[in-house]
Protein backbone atom coordinates (compact mmCIF):
# COMPACT_ATOMS: atom_id res chain seq x y z
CA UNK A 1 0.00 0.00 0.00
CA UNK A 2 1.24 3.35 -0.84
CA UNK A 3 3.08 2.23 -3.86
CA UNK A 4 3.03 3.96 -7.46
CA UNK A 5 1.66 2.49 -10.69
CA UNK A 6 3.22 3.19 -13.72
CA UNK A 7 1.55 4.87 -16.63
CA UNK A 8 1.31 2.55 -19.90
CA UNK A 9 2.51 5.96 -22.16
CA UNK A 10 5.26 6.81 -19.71
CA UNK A 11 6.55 3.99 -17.74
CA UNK A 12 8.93 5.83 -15.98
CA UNK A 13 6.63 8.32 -14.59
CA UNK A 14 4.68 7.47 -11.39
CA UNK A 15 0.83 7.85 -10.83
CA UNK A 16 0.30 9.78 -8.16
CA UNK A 17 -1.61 7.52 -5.18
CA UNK A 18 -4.52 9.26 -3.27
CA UNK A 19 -1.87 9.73 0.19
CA UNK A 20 0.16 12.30 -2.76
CA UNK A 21 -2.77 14.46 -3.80
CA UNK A 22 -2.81 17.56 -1.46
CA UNK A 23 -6.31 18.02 0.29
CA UNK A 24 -7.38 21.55 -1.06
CA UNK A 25 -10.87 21.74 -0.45
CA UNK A 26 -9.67 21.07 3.19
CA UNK A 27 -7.29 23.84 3.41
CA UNK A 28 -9.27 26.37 1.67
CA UNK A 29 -12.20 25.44 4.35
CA UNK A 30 -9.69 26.07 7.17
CA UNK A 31 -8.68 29.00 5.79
CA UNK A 32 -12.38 30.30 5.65
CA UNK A 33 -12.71 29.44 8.78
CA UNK A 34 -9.89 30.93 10.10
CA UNK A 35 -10.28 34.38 8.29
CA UNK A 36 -14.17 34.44 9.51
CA UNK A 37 -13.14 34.07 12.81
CA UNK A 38 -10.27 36.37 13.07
CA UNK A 39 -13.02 38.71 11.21
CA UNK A 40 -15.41 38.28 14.11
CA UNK A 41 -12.68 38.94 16.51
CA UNK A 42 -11.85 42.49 15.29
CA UNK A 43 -15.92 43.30 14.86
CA UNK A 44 -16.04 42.21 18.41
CA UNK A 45 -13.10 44.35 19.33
CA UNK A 46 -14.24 47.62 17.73
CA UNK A 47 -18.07 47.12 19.13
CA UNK A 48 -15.62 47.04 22.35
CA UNK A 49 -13.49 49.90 22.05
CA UNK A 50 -16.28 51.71 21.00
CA UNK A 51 -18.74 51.24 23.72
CA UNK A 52 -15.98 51.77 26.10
CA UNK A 53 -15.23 55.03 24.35
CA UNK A 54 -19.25 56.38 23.85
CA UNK A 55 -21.13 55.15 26.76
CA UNK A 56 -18.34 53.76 29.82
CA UNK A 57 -16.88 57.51 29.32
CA UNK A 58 -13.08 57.51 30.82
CA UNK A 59 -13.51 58.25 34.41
CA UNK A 60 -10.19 60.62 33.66
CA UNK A 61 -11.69 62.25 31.44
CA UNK A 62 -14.24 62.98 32.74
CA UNK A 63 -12.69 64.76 35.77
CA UNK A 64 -11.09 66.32 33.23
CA UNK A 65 -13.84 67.84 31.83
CA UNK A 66 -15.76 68.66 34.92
CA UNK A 67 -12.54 70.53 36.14
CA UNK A 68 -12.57 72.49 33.16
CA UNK A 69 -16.31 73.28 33.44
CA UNK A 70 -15.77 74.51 36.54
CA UNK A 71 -12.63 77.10 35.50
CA UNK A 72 -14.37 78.26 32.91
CA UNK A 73 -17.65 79.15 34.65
CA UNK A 74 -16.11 80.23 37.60
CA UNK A 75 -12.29 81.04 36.71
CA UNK A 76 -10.91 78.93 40.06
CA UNK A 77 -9.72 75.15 39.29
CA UNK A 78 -10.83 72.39 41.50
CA UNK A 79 -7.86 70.62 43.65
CA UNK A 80 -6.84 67.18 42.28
CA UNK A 81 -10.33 64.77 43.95
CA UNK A 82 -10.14 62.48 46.22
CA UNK A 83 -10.77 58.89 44.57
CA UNK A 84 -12.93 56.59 47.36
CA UNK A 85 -14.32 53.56 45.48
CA UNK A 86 -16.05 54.52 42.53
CA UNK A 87 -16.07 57.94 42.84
CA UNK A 88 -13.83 60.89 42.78
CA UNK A 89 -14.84 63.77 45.29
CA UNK A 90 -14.00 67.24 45.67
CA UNK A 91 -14.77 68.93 48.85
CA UNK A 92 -12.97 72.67 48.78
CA UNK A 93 -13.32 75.82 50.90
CA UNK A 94 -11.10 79.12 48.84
CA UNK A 95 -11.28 82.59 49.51
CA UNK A 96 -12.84 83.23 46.06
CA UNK A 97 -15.97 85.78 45.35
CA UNK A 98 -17.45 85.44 41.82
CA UNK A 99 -20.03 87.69 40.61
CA UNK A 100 -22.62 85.63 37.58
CA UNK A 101 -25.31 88.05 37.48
CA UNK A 102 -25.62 91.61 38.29
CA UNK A 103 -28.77 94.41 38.61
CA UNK A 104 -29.12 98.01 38.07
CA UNK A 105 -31.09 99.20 40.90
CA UNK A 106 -32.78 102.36 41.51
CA UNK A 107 -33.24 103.67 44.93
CA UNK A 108 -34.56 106.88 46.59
CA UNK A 109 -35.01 107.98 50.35
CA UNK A 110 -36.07 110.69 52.51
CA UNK A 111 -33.35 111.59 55.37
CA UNK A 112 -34.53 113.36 58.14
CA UNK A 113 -32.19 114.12 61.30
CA UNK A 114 -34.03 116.30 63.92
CA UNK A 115 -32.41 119.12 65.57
CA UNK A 116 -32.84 122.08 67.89
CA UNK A 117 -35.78 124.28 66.14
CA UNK A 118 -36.39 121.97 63.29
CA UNK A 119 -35.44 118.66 61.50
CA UNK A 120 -32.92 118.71 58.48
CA UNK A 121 -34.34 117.09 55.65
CA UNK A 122 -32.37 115.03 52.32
CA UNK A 123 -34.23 113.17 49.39
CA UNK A 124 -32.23 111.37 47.97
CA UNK A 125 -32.19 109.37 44.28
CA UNK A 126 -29.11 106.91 43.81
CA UNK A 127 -28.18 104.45 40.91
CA UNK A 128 -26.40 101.33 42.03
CA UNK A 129 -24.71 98.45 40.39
CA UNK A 130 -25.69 95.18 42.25
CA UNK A 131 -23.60 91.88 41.38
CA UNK A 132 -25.03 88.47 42.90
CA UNK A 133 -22.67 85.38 42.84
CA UNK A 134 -21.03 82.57 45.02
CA UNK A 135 -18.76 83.10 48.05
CA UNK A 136 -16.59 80.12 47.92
CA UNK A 137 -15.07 81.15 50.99
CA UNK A 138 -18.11 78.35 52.04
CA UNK A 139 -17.44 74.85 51.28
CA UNK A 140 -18.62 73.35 47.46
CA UNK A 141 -18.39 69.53 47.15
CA UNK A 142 -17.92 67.77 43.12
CA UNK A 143 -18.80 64.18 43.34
CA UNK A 144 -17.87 62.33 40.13
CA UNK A 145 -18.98 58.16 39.82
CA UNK A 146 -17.06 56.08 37.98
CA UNK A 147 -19.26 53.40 37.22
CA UNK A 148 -22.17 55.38 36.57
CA UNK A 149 -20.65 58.40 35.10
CA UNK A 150 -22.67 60.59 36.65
CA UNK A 151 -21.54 64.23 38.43
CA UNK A 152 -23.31 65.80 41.26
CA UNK A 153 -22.00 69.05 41.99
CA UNK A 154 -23.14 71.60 45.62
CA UNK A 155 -22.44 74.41 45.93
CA UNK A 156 -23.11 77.73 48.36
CA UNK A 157 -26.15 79.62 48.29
CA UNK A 158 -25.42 82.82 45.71
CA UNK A 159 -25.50 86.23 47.48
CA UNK A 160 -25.23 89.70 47.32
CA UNK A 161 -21.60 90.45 46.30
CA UNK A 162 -21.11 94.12 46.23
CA UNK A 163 -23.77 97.12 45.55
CA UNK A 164 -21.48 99.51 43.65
CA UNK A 165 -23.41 103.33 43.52
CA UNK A 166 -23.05 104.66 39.97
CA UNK A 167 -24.58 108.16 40.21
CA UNK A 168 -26.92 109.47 42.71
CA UNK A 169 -29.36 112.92 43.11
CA UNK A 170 -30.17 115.51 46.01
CA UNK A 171 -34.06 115.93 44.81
CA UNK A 172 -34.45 117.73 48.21
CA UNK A 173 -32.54 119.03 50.90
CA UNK A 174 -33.68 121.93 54.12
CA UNK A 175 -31.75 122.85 57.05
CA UNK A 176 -33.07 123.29 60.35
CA UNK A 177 -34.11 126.63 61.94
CA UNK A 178 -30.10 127.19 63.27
CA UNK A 179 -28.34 123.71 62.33
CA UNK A 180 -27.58 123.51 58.70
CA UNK A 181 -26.92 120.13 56.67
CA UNK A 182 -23.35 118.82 57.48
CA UNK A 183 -20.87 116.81 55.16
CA UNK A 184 -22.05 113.84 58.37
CA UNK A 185 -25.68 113.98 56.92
CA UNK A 186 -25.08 113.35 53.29
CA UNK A 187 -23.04 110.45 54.40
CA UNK A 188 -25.77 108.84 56.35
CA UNK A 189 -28.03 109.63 54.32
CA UNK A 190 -25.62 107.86 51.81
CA UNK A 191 -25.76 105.05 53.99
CA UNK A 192 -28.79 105.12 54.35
CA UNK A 193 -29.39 104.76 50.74
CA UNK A 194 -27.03 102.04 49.91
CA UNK A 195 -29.00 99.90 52.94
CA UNK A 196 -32.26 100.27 51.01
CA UNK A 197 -30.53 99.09 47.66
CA UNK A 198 -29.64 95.98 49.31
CA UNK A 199 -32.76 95.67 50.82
CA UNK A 200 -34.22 96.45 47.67
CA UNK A 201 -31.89 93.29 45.88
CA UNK A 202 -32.77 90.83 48.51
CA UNK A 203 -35.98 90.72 47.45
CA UNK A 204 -35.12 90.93 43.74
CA UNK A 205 -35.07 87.85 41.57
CA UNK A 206 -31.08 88.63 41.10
CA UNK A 207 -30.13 85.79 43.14
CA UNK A 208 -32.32 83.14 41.13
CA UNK A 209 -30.35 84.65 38.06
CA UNK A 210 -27.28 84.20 39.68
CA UNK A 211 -28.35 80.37 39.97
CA UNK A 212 -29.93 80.08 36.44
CA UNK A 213 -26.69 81.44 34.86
CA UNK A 214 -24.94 78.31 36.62
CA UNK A 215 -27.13 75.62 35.32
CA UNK A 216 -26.91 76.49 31.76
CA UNK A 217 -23.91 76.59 31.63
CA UNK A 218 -22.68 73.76 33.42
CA UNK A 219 -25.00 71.88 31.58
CA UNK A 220 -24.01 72.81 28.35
CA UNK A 221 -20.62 72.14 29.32
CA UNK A 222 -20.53 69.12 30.88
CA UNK A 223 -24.05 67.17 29.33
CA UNK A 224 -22.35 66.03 26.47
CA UNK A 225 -19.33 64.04 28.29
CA UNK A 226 -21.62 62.94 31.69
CA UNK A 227 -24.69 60.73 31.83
CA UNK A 228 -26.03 62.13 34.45
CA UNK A 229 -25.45 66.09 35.76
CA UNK A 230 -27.56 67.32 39.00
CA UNK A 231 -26.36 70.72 40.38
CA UNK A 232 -27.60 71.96 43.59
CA UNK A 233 -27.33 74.84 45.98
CA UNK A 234 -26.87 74.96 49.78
CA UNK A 235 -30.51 76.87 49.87
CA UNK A 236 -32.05 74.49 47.97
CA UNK A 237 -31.39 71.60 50.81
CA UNK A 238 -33.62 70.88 53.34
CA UNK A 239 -32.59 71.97 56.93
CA UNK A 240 -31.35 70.18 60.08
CA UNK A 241 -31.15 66.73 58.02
CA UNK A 242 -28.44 64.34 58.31
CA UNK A 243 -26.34 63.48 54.95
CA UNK A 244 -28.09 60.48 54.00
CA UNK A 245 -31.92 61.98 54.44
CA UNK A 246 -30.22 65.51 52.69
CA UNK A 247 -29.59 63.56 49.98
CA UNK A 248 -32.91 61.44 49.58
CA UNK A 249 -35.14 64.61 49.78
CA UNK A 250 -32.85 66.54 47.64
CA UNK A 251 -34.86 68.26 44.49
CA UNK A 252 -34.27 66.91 40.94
């Protein structure tokens, strides 16, 4: 077995037995199979890289890019987090002011100082430049999960920043019978004035701004790159609530 014939034209040449014929439908099927599944392996791998890279979102980068949200709306950068499990947290306390929103108002009083024989009498009109912000003098926490990609972000109540008069107006002014107006009584009354401005910006809507002008644009900076954003503010917290019931009856 395994021996050649020879063929009746050629004698000397040998007929190739069925062990010396090469198998090529056999190969060519193990090559199919071969390229199909090194084909599968590199769909698989690119479906992997690229749901790692669209929806898993780098935890990296994405402390990355709340960090840059963050100078951008406010011009201070975060400290390097603190990484605890799954999440990265920052919990800060700087000696920064910043100003997002900002109101003309327009005040006007009536000073009146009494004195011997009469009262002295100002009325006063004054223009003042209000600016609202965040006093980050007060603590502001980032928390950043890694498995969920999703950022939470507190921060201080926004305040009154500075009341700034621009130009102000004597409508009015009388001396008393024998004490005239003194340099002392246009400076209270001054006082008086800039008082009722912030009065008058307390219970103005500048503040809300102030918190409005924060959401839109942290949101538009950071929506694209988290899965989840949820910003909120140290007024918006319910009072004398431990951490864990604080952050069950937080709002959405």
């Amino acid at each position: 077995m395994g021996a050649s014939q020879s063929d009746p034209e050629n004698p000397a040449a040998p007929v190739p037995t069925t062990e010396s014929v090469p198998h090529e439908p056999i190969r060519r099927h193990a090559l199919t199979t071969l390229a199909k599944s090194f084909g599968i392996a590199l769909v698989l791998l690119v479906l992997f890289w690229g749901t790692s890279h669209f929806f898993l979102r780098p935890f990296g980068h994405l402390i990355e890019r709340t960090n840059g949200a963050f100078l951008r709306v406010f011009g201070i950068d975060p400290p390097p987090p603190i990484v605890r499990g799954d999440s990265a947290i920052v919990v800060k306390t700087s000696i920064e002011e910043v100003a997002l929103a900002q109101h003309k108002v327009i005040t006007c009083i009536k000073y009146e100082a009494p004195a011997w024989r009469g009262t002295k009498i100002l009325i006063l009109k004054g223009v003042f430049l209000v600016k609202a912000g965040f006093d980050f003098k007060e603590p502001y926490r980032i928390d950043i999960n890694n498995t969920t990609g999703d950022v939470s972000i507190e921060l201080p109540a926004p305040k009154i920043l500075s009341i700034v008069p621009i130009t102000d107006e004597i409508f009015y002014s009388s001396d008393a019978l024998l004490n005239k107006l003194t340099p002392e009584d246009h400076k209270r009354a001054m006082d008086e004035m800039k008082n009722q401005a912030r009065i008058d910006s307390e219970a103005s809507d500048i503040r809300e701004d102030a918190k409005r002008e924060v959401r839109n644009r942290i949101h538009d900076l950071l929506d694209a790159s988290a899965h989840k954003v949820t910003l909120h503010f140290a007024d918006d917290l319910p009072a004398k609530l431990d951490g864990n019931d604080a952050a069950q009856n937080r709002p959405k």
